[in-house]
Protein backbone atom coordinates (compact mmCIF):
# COMPACT_ATOMS: atom_id res chain seq x y z
CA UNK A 1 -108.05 46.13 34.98
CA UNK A 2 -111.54 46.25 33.72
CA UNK A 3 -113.67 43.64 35.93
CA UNK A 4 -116.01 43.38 33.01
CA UNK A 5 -113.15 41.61 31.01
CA UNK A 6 -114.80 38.49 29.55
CA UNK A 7 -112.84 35.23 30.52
CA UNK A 8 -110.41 33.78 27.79
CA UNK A 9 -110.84 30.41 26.91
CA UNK A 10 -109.01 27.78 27.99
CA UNK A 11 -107.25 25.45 26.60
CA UNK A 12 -108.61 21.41 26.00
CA UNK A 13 -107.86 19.18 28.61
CA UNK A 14 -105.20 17.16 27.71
CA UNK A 15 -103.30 19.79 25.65
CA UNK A 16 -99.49 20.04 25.75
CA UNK A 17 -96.62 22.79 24.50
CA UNK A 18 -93.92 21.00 23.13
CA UNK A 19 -91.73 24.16 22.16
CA UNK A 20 -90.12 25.14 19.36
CA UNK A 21 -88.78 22.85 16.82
CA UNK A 22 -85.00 22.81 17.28
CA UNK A 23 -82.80 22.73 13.97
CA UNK A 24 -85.72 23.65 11.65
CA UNK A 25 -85.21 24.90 8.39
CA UNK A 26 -87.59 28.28 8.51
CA UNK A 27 -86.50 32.03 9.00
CA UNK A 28 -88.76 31.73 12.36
CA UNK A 29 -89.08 28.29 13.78
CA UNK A 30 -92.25 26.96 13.93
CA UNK A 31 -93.86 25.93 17.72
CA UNK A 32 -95.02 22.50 18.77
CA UNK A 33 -98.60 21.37 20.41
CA UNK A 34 -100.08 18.49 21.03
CA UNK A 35 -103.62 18.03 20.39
CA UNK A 36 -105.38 15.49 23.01
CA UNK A 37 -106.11 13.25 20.33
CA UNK A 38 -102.15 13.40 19.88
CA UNK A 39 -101.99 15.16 16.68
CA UNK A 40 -99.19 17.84 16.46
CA UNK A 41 -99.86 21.30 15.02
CA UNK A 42 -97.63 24.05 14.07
CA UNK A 43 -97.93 27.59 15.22
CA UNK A 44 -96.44 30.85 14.63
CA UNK A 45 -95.03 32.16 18.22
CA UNK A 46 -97.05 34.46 18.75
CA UNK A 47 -99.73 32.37 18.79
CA UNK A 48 -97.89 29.58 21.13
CA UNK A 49 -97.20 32.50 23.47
CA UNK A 50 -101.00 33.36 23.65
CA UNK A 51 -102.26 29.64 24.36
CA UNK A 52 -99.84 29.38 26.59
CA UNK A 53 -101.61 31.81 28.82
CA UNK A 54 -104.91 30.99 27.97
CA UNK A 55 -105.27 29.55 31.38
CA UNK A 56 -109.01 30.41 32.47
CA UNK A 57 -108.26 34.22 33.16
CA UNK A 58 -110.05 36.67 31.91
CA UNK A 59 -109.09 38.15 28.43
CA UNK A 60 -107.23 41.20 29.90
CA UNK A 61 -104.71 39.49 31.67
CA UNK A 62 -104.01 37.05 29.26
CA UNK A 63 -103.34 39.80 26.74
CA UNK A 64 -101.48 41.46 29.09
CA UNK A 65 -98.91 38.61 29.86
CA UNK A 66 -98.95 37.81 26.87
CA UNK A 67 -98.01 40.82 25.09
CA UNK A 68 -95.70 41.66 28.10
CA UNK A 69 -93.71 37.96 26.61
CA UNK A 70 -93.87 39.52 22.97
CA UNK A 71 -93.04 42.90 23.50
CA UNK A 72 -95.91 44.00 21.82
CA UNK A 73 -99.27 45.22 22.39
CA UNK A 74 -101.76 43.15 22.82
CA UNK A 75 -106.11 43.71 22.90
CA UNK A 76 -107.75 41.53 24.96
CA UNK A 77 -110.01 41.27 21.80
CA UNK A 78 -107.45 40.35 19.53
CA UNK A 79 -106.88 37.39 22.07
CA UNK A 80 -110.13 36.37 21.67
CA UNK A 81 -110.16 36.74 17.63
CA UNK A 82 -107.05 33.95 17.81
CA UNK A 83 -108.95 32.08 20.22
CA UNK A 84 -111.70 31.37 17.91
CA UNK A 85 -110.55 31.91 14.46
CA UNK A 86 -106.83 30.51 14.60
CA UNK A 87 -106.58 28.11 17.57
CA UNK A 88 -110.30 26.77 17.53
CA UNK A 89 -110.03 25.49 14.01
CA UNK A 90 -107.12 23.44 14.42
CA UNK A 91 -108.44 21.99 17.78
CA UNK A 92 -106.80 23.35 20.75
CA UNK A 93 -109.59 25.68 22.34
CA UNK A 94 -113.58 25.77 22.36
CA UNK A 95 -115.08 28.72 20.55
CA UNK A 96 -116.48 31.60 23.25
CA UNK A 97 -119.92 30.27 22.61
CA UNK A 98 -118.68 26.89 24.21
CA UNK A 99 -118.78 25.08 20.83
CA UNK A 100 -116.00 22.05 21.03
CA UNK A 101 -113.67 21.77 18.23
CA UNK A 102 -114.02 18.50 16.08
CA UNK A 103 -110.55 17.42 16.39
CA UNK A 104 -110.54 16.45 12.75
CA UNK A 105 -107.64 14.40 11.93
CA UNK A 106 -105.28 15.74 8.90
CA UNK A 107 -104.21 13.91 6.07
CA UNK A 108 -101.14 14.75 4.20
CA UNK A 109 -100.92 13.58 0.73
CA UNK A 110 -99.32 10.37 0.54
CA UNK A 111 -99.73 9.74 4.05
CA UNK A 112 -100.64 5.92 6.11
CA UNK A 113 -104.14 6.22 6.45
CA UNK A 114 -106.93 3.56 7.98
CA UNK A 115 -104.71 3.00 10.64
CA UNK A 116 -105.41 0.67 13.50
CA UNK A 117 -103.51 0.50 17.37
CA UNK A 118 -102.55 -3.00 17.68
CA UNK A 119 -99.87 -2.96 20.63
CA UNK A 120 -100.62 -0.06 23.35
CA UNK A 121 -98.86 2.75 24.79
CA UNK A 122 -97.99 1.77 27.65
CA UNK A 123 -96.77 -1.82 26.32
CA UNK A 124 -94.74 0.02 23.50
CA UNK A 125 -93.06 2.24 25.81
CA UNK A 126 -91.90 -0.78 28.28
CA UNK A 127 -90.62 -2.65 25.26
CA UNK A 128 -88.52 0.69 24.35
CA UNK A 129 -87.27 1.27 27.55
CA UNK A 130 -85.67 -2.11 27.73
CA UNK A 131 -84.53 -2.17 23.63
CA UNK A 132 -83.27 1.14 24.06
CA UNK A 133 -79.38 0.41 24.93
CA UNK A 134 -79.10 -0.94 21.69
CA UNK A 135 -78.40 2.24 20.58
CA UNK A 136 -75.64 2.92 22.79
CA UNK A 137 -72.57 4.53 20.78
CA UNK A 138 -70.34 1.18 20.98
CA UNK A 139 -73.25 -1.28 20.80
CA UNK A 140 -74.13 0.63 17.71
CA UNK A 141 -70.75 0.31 16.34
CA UNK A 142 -69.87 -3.54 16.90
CA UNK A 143 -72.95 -4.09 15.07
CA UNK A 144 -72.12 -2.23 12.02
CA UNK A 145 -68.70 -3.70 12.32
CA UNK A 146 -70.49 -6.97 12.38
CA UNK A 147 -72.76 -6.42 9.13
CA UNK A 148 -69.61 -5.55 7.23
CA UNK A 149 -67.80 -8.94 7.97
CA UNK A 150 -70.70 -10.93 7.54
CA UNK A 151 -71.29 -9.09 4.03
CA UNK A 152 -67.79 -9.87 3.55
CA UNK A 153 -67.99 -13.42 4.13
CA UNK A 154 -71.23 -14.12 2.03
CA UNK A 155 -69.52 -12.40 -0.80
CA UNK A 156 -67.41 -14.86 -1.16
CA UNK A 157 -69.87 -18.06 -0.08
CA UNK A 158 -72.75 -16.50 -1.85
CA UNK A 159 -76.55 -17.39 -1.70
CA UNK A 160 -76.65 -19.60 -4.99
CA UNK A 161 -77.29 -22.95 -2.41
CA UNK A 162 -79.68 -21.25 -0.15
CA UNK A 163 -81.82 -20.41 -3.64
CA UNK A 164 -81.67 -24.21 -4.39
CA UNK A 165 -82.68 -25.41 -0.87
CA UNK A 166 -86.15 -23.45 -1.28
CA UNK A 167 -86.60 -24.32 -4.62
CA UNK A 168 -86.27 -27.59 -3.74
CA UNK A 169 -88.80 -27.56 -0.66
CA UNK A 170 -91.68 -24.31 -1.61
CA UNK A 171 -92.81 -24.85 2.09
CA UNK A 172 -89.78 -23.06 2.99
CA UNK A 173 -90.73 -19.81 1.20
CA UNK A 174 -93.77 -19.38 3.53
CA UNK A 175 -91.44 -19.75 6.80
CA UNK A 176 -89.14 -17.01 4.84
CA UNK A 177 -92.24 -14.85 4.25
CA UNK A 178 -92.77 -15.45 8.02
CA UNK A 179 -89.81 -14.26 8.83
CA UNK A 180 -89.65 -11.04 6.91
CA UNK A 181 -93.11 -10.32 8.54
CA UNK A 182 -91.58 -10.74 12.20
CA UNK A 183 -88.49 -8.23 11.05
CA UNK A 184 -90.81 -5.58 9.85
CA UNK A 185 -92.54 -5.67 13.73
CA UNK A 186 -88.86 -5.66 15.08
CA UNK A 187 -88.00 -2.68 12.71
CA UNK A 188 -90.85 -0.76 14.32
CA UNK A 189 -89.97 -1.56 17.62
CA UNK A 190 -86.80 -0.23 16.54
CA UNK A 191 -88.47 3.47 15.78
CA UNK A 192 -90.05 3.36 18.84
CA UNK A 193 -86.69 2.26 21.22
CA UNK A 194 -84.98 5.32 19.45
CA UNK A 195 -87.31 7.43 20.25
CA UNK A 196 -87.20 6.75 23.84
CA UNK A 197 -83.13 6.75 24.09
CA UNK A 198 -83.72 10.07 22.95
CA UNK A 199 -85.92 11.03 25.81
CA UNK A 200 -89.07 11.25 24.10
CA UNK A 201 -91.96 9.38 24.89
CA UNK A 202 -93.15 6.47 21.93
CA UNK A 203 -96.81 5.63 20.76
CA UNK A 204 -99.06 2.75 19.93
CA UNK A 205 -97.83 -0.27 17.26
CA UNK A 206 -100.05 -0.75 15.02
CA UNK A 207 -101.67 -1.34 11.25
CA UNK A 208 -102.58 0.49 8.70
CA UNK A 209 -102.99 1.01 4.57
CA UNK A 210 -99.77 3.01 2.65
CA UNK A 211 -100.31 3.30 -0.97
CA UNK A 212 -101.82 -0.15 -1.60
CA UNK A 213 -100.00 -2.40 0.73
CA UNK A 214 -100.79 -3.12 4.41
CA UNK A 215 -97.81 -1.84 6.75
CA UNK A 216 -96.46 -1.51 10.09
CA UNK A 217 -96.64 1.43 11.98
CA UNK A 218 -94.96 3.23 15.01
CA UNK A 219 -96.41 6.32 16.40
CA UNK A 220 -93.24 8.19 17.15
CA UNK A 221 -94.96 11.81 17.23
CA UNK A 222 -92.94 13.07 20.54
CA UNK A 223 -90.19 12.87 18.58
CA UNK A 224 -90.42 16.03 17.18
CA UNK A 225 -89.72 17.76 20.63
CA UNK A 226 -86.36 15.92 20.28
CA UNK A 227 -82.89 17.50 18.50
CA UNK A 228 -82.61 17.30 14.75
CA UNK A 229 -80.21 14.46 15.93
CA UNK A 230 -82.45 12.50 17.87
CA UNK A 231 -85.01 12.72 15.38
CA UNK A 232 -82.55 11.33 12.88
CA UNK A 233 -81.73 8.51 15.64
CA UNK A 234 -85.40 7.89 15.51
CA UNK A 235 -85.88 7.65 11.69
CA UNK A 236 -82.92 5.33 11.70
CA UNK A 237 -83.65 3.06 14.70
CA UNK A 238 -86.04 0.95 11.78
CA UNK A 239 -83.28 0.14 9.20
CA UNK A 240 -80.90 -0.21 12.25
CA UNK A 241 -83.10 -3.34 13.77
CA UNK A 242 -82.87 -4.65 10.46
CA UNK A 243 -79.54 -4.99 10.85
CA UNK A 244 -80.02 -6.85 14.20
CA UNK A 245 -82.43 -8.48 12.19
CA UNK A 246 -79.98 -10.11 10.04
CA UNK A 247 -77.14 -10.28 11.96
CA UNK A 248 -79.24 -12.76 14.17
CA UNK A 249 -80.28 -14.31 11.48
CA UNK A 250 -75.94 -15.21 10.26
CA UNK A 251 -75.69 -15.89 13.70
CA UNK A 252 -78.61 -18.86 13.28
CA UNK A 253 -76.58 -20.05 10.56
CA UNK A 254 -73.09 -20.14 11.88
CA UNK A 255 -74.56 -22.49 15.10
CA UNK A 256 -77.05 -24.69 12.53
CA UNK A 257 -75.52 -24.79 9.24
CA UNK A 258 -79.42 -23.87 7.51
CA UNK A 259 -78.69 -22.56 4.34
CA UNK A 260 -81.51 -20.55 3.77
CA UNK A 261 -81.26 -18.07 7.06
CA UNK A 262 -78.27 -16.46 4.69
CA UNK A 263 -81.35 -14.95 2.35
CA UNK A 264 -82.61 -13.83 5.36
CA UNK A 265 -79.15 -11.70 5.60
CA UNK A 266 -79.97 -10.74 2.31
CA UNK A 267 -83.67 -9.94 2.47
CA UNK A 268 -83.12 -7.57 5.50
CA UNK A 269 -80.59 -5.73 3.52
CA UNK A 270 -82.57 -5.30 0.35
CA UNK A 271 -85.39 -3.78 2.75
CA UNK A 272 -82.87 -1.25 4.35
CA UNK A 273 -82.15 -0.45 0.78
CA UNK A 274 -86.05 -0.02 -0.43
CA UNK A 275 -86.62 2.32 2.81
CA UNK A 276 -83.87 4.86 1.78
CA UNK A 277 -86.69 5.40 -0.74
CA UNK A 278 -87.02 9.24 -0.42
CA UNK A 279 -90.38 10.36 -2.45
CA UNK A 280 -92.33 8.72 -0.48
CA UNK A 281 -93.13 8.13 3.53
CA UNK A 282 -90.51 5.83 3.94
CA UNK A 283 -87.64 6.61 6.64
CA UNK A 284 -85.75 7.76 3.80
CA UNK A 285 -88.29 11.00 3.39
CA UNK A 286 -88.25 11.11 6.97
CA UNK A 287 -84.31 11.49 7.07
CA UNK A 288 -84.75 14.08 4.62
CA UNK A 289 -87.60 16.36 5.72
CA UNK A 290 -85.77 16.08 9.23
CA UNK A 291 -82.18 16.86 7.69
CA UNK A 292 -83.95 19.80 6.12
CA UNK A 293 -85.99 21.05 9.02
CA UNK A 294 -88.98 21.24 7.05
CA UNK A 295 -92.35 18.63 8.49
CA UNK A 296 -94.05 18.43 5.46
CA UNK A 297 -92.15 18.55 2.37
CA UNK A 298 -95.44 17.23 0.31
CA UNK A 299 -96.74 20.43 1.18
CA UNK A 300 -94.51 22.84 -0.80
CA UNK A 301 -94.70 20.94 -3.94
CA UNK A 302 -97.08 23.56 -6.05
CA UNK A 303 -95.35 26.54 -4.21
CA UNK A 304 -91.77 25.35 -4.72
CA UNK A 305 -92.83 24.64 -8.16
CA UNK A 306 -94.84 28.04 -8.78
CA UNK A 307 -91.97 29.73 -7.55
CA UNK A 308 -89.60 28.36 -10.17
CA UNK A 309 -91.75 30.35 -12.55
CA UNK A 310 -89.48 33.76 -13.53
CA UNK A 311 -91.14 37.30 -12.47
CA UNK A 312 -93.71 35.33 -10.23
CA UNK A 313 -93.02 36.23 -6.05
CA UNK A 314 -92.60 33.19 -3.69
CA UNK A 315 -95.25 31.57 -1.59
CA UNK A 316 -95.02 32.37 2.23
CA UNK A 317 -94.23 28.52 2.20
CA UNK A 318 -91.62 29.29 -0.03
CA UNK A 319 -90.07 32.80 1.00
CA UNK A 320 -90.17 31.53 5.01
CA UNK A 321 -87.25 28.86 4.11
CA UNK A 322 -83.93 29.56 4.79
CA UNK A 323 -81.80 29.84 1.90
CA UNK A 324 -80.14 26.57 2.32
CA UNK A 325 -83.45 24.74 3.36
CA UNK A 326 -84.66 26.42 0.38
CA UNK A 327 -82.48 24.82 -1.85
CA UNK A 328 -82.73 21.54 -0.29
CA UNK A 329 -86.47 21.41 -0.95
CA UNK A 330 -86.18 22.49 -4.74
CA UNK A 331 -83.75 19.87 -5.12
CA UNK A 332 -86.37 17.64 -3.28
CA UNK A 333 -89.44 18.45 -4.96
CA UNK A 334 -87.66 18.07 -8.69
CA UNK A 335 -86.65 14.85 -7.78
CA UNK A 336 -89.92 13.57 -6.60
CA UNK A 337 -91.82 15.20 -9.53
CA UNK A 338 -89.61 13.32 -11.81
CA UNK A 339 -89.41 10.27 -9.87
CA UNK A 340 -93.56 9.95 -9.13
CA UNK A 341 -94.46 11.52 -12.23
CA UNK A 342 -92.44 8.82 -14.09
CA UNK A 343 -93.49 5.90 -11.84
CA UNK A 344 -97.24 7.03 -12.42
CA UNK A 345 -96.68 6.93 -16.69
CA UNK A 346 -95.24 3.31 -16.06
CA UNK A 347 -97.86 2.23 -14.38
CA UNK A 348 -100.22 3.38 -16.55
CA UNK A 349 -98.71 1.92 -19.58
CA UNK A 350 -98.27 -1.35 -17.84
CA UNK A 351 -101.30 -1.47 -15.72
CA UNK A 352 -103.76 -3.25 -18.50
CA UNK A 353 -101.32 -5.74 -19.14
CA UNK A 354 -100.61 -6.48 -15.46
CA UNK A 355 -104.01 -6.85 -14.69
CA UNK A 356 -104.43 -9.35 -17.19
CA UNK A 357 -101.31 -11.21 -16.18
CA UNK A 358 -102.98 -10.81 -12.23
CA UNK A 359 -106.25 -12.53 -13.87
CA UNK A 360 -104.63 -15.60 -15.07
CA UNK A 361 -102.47 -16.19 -12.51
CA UNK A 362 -105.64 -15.74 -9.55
CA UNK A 363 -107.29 -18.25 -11.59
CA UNK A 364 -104.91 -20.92 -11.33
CA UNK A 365 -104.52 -20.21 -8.33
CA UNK A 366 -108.22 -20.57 -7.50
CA UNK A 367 -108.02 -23.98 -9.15
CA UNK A 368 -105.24 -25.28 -7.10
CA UNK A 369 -107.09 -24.49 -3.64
CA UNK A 370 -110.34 -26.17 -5.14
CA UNK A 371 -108.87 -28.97 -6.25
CA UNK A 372 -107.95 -29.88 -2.76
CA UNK A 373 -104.05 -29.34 -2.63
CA UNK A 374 -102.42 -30.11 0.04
CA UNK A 375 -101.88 -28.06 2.84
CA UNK A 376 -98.75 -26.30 2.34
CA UNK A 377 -99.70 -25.90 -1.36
CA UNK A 378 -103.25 -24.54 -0.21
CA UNK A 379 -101.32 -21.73 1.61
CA UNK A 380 -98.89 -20.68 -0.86
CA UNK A 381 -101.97 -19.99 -3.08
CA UNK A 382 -104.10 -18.18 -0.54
CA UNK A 383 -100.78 -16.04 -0.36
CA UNK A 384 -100.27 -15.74 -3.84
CA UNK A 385 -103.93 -14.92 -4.50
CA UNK A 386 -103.95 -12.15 -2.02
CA UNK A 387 -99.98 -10.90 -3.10
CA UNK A 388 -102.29 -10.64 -7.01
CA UNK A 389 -105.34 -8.75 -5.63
CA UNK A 390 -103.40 -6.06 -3.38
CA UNK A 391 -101.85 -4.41 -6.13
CA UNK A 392 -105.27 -4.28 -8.24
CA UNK A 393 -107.18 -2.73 -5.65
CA UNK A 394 -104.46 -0.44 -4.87
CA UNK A 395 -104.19 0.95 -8.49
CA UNK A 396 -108.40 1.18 -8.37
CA UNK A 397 -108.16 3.45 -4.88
CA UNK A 398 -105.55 5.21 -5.62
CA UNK A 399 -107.22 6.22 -9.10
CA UNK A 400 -110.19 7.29 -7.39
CA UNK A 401 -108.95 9.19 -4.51
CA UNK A 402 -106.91 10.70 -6.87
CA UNK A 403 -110.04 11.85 -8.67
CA UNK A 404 -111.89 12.70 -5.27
CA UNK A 405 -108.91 15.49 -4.61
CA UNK A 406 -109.11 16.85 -8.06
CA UNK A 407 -113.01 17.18 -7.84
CA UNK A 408 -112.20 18.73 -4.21
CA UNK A 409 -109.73 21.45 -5.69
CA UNK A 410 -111.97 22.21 -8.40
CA UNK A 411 -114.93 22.72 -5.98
CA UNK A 412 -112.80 25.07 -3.95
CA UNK A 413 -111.10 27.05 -7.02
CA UNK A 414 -114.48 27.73 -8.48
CA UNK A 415 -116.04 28.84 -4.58
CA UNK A 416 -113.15 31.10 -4.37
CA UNK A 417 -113.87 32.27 -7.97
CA UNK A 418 -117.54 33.04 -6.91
CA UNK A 419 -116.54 34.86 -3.75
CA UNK A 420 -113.79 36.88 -5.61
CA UNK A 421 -116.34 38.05 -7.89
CA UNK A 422 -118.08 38.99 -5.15
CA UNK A 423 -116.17 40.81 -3.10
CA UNK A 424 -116.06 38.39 -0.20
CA UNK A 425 -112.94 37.34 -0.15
CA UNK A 426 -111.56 36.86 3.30
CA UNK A 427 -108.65 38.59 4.51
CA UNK A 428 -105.70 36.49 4.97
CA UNK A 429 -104.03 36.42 8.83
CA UNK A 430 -100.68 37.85 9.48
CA UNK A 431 -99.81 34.24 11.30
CA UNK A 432 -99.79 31.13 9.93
CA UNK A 433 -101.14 27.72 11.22
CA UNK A 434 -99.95 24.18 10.07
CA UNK A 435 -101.74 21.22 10.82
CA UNK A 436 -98.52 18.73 10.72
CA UNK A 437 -99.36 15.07 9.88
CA UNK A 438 -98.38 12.83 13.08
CA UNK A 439 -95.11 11.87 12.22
CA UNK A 440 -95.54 8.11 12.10
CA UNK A 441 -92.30 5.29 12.14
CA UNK A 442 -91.86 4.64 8.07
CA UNK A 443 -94.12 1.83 7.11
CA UNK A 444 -92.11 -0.99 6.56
C-alpha cells in the first residue's frame, strides 16, 4: 500500500444508504441515499458501493474494498474521478479541493414547489405512531365494510334534503368548506401513519403551491426504503383517512340527525375519486410509478416518446426498463400526453372567456364586502374572491414557467450545438445518476 495514497473524501455529515429499491422496474435496480438536506438520489451500484467506503481512508483502500465488493478492479484514481465528478454534483461528498456541494434542491416537472414545514418531525412522527393501527388488516377491513353500507344506505335516502338545508342557510357552506379543509390535514396524516406502520420513518406537514392551488403536504421520503407494498400502503393511507373521514362524518349524523354531514359522506368520496387522478402528482401517479417501479415517470416522457419513433435506438432511460415496466410506462406516457395535452387546448380555448366571467364575478363580489354585508356574507365573498383569483394567477405562472423551461432548453440545445461544433463535447459516464424528486404525500 502506497503511504503516499491521497485520502478519499468522505462523505457529508448526515448522509445515509438506504439500499436498493426493492420491486423496481429496471434491468439493475437503482440504490437509495439520503442527502442531509433529505433529498433522495439514485445511483448506479457501483457507485453506492464506492460511497459506502468513502469513510476518511485514503484512496487506496477505499478502491481496494471497494473493488474487492464489485469484483472488479478498481484505481484509487478512478475513486477519486466519482468522488468529484459523479457524487459531488449531486451532493453527497466535497470536491478534493474541499469545495462543499450546494445541495441544490431538484425539481421534477409538475412537482409541489414553494413548500413550507408547518407541523415538525418529531410531532408528525408521534402523531403516526399512535394513528398507525388504523391500518391493521381487520381495522382496515370493517372500515371498508362500513363505507359500503353507508353508501348503500344513502343510495336509497339520498342527499337532495341536505342540498336544501344549505341553500337555505349559505353560512353553512363555509362550515362545509371548513370541514373539507380539516379532512385534507387528516388525509395527510394518513400518508404519514402508513408510512410509519410500514417501518419507515415520516417527515414534516406542511404547505405548499401544486399547479395553481395551495395544498397539503406530507414528506413521506423514507418510504422508498420500504417494499413495493408498503409504499403502496403509504400512497393509499391519504384516500384511506378519507374514508375515516366520512365514515365519522355518517356516524355524526346517525347520533344528531344534521342533514348536511351526509354531503360530507359525499364530498370525501368525490375527493378519493379526484386523487386516483394519474397524470399528475396525485396518489393516483404515485400508485402507479410505485406499481411500476419506476420514481419518476415525468422523466421518460421525450425518451419513451422518441423511442416510439421506427429505426431510432432507445434511450438508456428507455432500454434500462424491464420489458413489462417498459410497457407500463408507454401505456403511461400516451395516456398523459393525451390527457395533458388535451386539458392544456381546453384551457386555452376557454381561458379568455373564464377570465372574463372571473372579472365580473370579483367585482360583485368587491361590492358586496364594501357595502358593509354582514358578517357571514363578508366571508363568503372574501372566499369567493380568492376561489376567482387562484385560478387566474395559476394560468399566468404556469404560462410563464412554461416559457422559462422552453427558453432554458433552447439555451442548452444551442450550447451543446456550439460545443459539438467544436469538438468539446464531453464524454458521457458509463454510470448513471438520478436526482429523484422527494417523494412527497399527494397534495390533497
Amino acid at each position: 500500500m502506497s503511504a503516499a495514497s491521497p485520502p478519499a473524501p468522505r462523505l457529508l455529515a448526515g448522509t445515509e444508504l438506504l439500499g436498493p429499491v426493492e420491486g423496481s422496474g429496471l434491468r439493475e435496480p437503482p440504490y437509495l441515499v439520503r442527502r442531509p438536506d433529505g433529498q433522495v438520489v439514485q445511483l448506479s451500484r457501483v457507485l453506492y458501493v464506492i460511497a459506502r467506503h468513502l469513510d476518511g481512508r485514503d484512496a487506496t483502500r477505499v478502491a481496494e474494498d471497494a473493488g474487492r465488493e464489485l469484483g472488479l478492479r478498481v484505481r484509487p484514481d478512478q475513486v477519486a474521478y466519482v468522488a468529484d465528478e459523479k457524487l459531488f454534483p449531486v451532493g453527497l461528498v466535497a470536491r478534493s479541493d474541499g469545495t462543499a456541494p450546494a445541495l441544490e434542491r431538484v425539481d421534477a416537472l409538475l412537482a409541489l414547489r414553494h413548500r413550507v414545514g408547518v407541523v415538525p418531525e418529531r410531532a408528525v412522527d408521534a402523531l403516526a405512531r399512535a394513528l398507525s393501527p388504523l391500518f391493521r388488516p381487520p381495522v382496515v377491513a370493517a372500515a371498508l365494510l362500513a363505507l359500503v353500507v353507508v353508501d348503500g344506505w344513502l343510495a336509497l335516502h339520498g342527499v337532495g334534503r341536505s342540498v336544501g338545508a344549505v341553500i337555505d342557510r349559505p353560512a353553512l357552506a363555509l362550515g362545509l368548506l371548513a370541514t373539507v379543509i380539516a379532512s385534507l390535514a387528516f388525509h395527510e396524516c394518513g400518508h404519514a401513519a402508513a408510512c410509519r406502520y410500514g417501518g419507515a420513518r415520516p417527515g414534516r406537514i406542511g404547505i405548499g403551491i401544486y399547479l395553481i392551488w395551495p395544498v397539503f403536504y406530507t414528506d413521506v421520503t423514507d418510504s422508498y426504503r420500504l417494499a413495493r407494498r408498503g409504499r403502496l400502503r403509504t400512497d393509499l393511507g391519504g384516500v384511506y383517512f378519507n374514508v375515516l373521514f366520512a365514515l365519522a362524518a355518517a356516524g355524526a349524523y346517525a347520533a344528531t340527525g344534521f342533514e348536511p354531514l351526509l354531503l360530507v359522506v359525499v364530498g370525501q368520496q368525490l375527493l378519493v375519486l379526484d386523487q386516483f387522478v394519474p397524470w399528475v402528482r396525485l396518489d393516483g401517479y404515485h400508485v402507479v410509478s410505485d406499481l411500476l417501479g419506476v420514481s419518476d415517470l415525468f422523466a421518460r416522457i421525450r425518451p419513451v416518446l422518441l423511442a416510439l419513433v421506427p429505426g431510432r435506438a432507445p434511450d438508456p432511460r428507455v432500454a434500462q426498463l424491464r420489458p413489462w415496466a417498459r410497457a407500463g410506462v408507454t401505456a403511461w406516457v400516451l395516456s398523459t400526453v393525451l390527457a395533458l395535452g388535451t386539458a392544456g387546448v381546453v384551457i386555452a380555448v376557454h381561458a379568455p372567456a373564464y377570465i372574463s366571467r372571473a372579472w365580473q364575478s370579483l367585482v360583485v363580489q368587491a361590492e358586496a364586502v364594501a357595502g358593509g354585508a354582514g358578517a357571514v356574507a363578508t366571508a363568503a365573498a372574501v372566499v369567493g374572491m380568492a376561489m376567482l383569483l387562484m385560478p387566474v394567477a395559476g394560468l399566468t405562472l404556469t404560462y410563464v414557467l412554461l416559457c422559462r423551461r422552453l427558453g432554458m432548453a433552447l439555451a442548452l440545445r444551442r450550447a451543446r450545438a456550439a460545443l459539438v461544433r467544436g469538438g468539446k463535447v464531453p464524454q458521457p459516464g458509463t454510470t448513471n445518476v438520478l436526482a429523484a424528486p422527494p417523494h412527497a404525500g399527494a397534495p390533497s
